[in-house]
PDB file of N, CA and C in Angstrom:
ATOM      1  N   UNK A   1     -23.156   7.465  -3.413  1.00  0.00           N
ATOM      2  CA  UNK A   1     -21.778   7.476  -2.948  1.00  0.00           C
ATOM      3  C   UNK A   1     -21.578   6.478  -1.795  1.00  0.00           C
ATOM      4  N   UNK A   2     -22.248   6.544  -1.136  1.00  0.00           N
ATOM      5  CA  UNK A   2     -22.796   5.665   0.156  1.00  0.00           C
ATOM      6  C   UNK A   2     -22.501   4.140  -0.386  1.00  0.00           C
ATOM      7  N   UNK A   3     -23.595   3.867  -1.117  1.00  0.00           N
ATOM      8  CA  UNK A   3     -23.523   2.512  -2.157  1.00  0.00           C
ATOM      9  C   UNK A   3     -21.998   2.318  -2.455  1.00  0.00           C
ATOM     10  N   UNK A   4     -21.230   2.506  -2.998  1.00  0.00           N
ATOM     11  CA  UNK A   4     -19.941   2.673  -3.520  1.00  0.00           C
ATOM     12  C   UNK A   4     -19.118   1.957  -2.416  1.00  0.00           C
ATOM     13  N   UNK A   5     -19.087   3.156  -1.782  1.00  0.00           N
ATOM     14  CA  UNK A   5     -17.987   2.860  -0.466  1.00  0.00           C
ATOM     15  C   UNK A   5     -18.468   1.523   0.759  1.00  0.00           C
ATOM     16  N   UNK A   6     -19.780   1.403   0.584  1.00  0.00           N
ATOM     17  CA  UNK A   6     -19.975  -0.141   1.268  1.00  0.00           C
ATOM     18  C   UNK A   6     -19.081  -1.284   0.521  1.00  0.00           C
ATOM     19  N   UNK A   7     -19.768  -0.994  -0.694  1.00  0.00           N
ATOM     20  CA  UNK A   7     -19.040  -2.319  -2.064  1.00  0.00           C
ATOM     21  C   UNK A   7     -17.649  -2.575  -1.519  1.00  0.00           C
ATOM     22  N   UNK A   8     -16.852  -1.232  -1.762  1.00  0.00           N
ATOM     23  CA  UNK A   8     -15.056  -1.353  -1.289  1.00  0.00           C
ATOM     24  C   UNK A   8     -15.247  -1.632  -0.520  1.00  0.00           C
ATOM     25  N   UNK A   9     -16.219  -1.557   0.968  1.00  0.00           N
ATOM     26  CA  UNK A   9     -15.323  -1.752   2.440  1.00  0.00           C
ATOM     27  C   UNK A   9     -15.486  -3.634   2.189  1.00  0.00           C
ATOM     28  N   UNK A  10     -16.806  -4.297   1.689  1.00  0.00           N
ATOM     29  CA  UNK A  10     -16.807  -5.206   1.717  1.00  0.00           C
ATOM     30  C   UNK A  10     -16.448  -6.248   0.663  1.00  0.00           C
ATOM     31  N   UNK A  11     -15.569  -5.497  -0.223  1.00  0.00           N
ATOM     32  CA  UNK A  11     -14.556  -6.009  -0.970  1.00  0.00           C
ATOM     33  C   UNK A  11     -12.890  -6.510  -0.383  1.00  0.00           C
ATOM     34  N   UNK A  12     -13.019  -5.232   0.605  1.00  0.00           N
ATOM     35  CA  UNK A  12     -12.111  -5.274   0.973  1.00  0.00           C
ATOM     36  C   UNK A  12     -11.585  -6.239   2.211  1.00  0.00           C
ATOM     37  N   UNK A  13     -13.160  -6.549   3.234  1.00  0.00           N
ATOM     38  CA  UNK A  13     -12.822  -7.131   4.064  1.00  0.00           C
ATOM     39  C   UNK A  13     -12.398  -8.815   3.505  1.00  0.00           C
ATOM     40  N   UNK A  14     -13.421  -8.729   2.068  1.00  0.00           N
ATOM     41  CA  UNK A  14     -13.329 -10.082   1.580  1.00  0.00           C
ATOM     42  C   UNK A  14     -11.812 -10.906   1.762  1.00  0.00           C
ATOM     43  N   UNK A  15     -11.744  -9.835   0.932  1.00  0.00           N
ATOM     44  CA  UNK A  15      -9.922 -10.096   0.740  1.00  0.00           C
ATOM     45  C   UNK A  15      -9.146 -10.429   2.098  1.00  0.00           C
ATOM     46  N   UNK A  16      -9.339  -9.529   2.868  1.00  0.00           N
ATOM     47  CA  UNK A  16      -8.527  -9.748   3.759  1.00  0.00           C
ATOM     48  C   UNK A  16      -9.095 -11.546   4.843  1.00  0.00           C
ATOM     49  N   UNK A  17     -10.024 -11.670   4.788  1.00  0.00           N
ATOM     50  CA  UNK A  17     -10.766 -13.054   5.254  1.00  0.00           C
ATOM     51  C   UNK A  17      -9.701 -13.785   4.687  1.00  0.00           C
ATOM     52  N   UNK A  18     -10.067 -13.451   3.425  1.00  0.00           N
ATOM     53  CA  UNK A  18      -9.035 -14.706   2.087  1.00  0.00           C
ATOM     54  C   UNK A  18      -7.917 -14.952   2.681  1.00  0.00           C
ATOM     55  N   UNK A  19      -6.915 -13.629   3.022  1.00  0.00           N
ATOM     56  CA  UNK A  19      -5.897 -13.863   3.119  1.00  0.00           C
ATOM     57  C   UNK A  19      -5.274 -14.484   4.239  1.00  0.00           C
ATOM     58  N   UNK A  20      -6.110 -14.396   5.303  1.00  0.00           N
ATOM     59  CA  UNK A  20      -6.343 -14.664   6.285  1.00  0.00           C
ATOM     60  C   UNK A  20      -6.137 -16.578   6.445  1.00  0.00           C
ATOM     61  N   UNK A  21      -7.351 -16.635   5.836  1.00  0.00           N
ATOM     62  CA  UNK A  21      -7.523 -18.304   5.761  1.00  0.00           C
ATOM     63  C   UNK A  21      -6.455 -19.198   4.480  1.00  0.00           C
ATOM     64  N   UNK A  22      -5.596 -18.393   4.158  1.00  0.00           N
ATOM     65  CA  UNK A  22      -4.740 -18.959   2.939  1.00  0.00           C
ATOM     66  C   UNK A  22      -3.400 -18.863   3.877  1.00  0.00           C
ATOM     67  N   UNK A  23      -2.947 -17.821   4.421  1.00  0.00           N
ATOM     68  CA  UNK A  23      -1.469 -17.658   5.100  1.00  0.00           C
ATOM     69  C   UNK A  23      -0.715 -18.952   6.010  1.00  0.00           C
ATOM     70  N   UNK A  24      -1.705 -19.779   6.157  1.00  0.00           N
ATOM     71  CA  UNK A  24      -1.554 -21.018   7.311  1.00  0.00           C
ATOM     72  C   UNK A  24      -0.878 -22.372   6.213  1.00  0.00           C
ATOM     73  N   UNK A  25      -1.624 -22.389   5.255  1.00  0.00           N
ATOM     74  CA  UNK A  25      -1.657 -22.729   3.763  1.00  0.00           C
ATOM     75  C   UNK A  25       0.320 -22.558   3.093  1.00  0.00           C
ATOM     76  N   UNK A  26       0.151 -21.436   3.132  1.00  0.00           N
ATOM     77  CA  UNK A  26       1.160 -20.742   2.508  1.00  0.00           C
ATOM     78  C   UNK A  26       2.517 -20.643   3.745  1.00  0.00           C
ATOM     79  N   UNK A  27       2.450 -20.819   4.633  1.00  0.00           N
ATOM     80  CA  UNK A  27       3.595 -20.832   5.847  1.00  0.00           C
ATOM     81  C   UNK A  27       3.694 -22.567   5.964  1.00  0.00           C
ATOM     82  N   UNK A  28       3.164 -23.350   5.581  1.00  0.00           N
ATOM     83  CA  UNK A  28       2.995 -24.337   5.381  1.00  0.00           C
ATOM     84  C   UNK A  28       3.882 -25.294   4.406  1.00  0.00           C
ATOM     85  N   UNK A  29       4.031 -24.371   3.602  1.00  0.00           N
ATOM     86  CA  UNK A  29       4.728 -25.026   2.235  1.00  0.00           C
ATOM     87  C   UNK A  29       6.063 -24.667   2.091  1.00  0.00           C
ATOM     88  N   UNK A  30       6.490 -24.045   3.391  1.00  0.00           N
ATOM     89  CA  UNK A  30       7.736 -23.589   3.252  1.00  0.00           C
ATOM     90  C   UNK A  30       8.265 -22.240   2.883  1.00  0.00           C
ATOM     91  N   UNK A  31       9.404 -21.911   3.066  1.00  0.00           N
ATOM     92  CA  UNK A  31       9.638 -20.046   3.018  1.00  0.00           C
ATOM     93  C   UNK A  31      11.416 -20.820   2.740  1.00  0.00           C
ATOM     94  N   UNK A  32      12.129 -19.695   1.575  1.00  0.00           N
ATOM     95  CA  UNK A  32      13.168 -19.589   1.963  1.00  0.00           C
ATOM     96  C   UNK A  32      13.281 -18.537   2.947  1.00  0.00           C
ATOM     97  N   UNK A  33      14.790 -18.793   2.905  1.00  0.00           N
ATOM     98  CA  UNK A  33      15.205 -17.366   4.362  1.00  0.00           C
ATOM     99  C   UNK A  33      17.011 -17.039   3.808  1.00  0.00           C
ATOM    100  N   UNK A  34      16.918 -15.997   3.083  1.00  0.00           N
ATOM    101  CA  UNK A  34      18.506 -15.734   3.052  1.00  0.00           C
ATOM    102  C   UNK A  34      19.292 -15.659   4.318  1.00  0.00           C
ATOM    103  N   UNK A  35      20.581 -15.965   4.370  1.00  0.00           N
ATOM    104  CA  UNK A  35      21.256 -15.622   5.411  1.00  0.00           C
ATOM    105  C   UNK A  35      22.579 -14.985   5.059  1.00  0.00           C
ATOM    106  N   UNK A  36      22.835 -13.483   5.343  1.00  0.00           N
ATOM    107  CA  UNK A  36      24.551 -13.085   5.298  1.00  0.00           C
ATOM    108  C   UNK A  36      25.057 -12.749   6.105  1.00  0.00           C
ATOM    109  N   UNK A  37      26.602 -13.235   6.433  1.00  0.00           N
ATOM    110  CA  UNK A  37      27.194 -13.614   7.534  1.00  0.00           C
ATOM    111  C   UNK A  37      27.319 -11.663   7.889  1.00  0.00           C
ATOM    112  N   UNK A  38      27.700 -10.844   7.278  1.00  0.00           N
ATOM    113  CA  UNK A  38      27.516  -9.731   7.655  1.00  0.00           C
ATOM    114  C   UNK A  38      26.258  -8.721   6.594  1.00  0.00           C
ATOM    115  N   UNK A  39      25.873  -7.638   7.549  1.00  0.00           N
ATOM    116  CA  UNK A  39      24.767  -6.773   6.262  1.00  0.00           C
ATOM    117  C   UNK A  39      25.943  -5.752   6.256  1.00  0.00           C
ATOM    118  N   UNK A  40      26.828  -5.054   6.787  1.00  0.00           N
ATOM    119  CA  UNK A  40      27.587  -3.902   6.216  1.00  0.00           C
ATOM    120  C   UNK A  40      29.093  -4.444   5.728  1.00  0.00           C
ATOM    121  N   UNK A  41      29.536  -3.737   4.680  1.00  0.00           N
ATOM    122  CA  UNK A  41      30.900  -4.045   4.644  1.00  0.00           C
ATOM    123  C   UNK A  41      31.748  -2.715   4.593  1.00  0.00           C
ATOM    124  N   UNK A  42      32.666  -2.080   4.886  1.00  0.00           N
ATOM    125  CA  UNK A  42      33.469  -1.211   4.868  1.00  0.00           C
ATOM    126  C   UNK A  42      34.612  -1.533   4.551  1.00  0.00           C
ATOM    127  N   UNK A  43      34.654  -0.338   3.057  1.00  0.00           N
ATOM    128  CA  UNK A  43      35.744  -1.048   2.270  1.00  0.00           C
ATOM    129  C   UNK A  43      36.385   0.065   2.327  1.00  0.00           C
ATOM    130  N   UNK A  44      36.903   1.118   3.315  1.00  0.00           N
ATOM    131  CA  UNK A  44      37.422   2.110   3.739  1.00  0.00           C
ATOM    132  C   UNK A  44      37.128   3.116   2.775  1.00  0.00           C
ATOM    133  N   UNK A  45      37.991   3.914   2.734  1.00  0.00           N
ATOM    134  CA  UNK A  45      38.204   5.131   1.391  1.00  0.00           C
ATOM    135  C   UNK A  45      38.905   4.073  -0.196  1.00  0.00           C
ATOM    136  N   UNK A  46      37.788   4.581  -0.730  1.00  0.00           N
ATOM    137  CA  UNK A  46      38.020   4.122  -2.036  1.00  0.00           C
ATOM    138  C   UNK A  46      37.968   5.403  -3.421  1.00  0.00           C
ATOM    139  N   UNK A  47      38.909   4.855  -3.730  1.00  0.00           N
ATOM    140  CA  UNK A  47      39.400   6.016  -4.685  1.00  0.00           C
ATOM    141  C   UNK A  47      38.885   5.640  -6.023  1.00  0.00           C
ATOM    142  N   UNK A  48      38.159   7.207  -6.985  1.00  0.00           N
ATOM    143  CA  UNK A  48      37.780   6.553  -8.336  1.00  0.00           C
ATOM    144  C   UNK A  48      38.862   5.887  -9.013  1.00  0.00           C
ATOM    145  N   UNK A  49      38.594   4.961 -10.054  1.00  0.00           N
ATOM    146  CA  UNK A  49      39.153   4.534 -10.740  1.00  0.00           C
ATOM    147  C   UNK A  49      39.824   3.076 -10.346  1.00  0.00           C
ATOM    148  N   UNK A  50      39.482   2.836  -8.856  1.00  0.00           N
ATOM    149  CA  UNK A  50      39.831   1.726  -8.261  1.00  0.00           C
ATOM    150  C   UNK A  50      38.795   0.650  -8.157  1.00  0.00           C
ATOM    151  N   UNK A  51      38.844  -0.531  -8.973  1.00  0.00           N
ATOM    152  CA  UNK A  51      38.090  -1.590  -8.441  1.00  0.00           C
ATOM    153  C   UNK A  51      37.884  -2.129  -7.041  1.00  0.00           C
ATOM    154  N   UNK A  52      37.095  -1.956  -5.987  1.00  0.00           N
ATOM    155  CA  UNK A  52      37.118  -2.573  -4.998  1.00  0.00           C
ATOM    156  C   UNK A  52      36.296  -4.198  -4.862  1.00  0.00           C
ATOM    157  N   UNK A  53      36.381  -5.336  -4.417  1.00  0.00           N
ATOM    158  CA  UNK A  53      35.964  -6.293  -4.145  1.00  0.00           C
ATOM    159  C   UNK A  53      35.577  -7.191  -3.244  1.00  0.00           C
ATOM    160  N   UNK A  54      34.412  -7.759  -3.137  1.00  0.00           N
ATOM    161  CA  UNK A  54      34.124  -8.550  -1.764  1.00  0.00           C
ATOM    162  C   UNK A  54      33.537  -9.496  -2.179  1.00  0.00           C
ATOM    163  N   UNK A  55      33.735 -10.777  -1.614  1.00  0.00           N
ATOM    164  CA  UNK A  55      33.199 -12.194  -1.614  1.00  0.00           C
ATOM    165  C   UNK A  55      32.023 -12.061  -0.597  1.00  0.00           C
ATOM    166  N   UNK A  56      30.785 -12.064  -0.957  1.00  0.00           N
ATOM    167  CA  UNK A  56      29.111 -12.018  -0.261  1.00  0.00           C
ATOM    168  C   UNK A  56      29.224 -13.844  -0.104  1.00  0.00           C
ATOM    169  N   UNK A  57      28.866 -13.946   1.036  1.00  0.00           N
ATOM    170  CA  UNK A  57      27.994 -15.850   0.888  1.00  0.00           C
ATOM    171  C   UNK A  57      26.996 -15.580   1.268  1.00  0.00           C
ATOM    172  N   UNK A  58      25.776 -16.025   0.404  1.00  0.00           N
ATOM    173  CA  UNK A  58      24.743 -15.787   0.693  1.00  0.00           C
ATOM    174  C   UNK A  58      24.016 -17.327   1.016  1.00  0.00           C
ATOM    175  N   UNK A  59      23.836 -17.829   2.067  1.00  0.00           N
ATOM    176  CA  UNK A  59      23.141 -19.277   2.940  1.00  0.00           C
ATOM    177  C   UNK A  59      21.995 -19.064   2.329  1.00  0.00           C
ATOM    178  N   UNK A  60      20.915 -20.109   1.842  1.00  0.00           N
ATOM    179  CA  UNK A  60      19.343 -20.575   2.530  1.00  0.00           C
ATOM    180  C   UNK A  60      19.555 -21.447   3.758  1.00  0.00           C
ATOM    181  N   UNK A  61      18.996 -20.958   4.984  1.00  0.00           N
ATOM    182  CA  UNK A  61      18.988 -21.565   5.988  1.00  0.00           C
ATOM    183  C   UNK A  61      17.182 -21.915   5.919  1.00  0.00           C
ATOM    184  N   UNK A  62      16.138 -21.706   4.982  1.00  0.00           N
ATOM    185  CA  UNK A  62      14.796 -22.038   4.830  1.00  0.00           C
ATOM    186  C   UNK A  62      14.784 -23.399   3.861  1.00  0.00           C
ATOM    187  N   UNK A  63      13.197 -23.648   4.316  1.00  0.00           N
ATOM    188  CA  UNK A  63      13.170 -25.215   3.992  1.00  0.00           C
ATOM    189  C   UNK A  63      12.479 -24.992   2.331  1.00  0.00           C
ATOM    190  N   UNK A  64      12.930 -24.075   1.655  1.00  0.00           N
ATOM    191  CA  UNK A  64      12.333 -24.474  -0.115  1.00  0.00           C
ATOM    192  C   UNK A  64      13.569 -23.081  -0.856  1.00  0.00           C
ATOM    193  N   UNK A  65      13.313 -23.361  -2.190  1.00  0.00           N
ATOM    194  CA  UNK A  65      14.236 -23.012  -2.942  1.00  0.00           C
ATOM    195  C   UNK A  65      14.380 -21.247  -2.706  1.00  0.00           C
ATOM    196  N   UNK A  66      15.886 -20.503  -2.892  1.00  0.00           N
ATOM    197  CA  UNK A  66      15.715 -19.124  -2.679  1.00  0.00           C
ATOM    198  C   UNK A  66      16.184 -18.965  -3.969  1.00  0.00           C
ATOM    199  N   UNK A  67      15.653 -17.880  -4.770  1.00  0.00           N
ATOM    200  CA  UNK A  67      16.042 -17.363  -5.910  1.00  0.00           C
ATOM    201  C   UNK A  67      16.045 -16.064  -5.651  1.00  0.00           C
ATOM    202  N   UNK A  68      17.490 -15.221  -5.793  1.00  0.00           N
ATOM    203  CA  UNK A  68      17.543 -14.200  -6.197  1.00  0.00           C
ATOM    204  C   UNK A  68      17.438 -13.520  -7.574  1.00  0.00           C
ATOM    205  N   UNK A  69      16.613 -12.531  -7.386  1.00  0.00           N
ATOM    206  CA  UNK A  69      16.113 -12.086  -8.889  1.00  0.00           C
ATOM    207  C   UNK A  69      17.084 -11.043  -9.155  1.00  0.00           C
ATOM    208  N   UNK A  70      17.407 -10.177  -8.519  1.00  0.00           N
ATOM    209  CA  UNK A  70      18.240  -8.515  -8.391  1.00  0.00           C
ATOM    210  C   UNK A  70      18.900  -8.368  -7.331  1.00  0.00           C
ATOM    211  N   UNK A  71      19.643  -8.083  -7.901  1.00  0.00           N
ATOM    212  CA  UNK A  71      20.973  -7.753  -6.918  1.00  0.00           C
ATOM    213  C   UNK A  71      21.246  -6.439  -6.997  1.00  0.00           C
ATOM    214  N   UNK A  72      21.272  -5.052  -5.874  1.00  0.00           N
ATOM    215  CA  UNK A  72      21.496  -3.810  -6.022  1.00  0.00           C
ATOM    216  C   UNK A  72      22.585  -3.383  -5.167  1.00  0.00           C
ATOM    217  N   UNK A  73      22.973  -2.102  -5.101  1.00  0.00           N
ATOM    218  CA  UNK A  73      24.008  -1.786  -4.288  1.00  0.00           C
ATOM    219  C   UNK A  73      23.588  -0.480  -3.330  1.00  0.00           C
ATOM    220  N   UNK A  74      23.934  -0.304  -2.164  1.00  0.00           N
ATOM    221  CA  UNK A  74      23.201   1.164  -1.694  1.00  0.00           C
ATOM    222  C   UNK A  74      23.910   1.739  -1.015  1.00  0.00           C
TER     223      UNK A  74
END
């Protein structure tokens, strides 16, 4: 059991070394960065059956491409 749990710890540190020496790499090449001019909107009392609507602008203010994949509501 002993045996085992060495393997993971030093599997694990592996990884983290890796990630370690790659992140400099990877901050390197650029990040998008969304930007929205507001995060809440209040669209007062809304009644069923009523469409409500809002125009979102969503900026890249980062230096490589932003792709949104999903868009949700909460």
């Amino acid at each position: 059991m002993t045996r085992i749990t060495n393997s993971i710890m030093m599997g694990l540190m592996a990884l983290f070394c890796i990630s370690i020496a790659v992140a400099p790499v990877r901050a390197a090449e650029g990040a998008p960065k969304a930007v929205v001019a507001q995060d809440v909107y209040d669209f007062g009392i809304a009644y069923e059956g009523v469409d409500v609507f809002q125009d979102i602008v969503i900026k890249n203010t980062g230096d490589a491409d932003l792709e949104i994949i999903r868009i949700g509501t909460g």
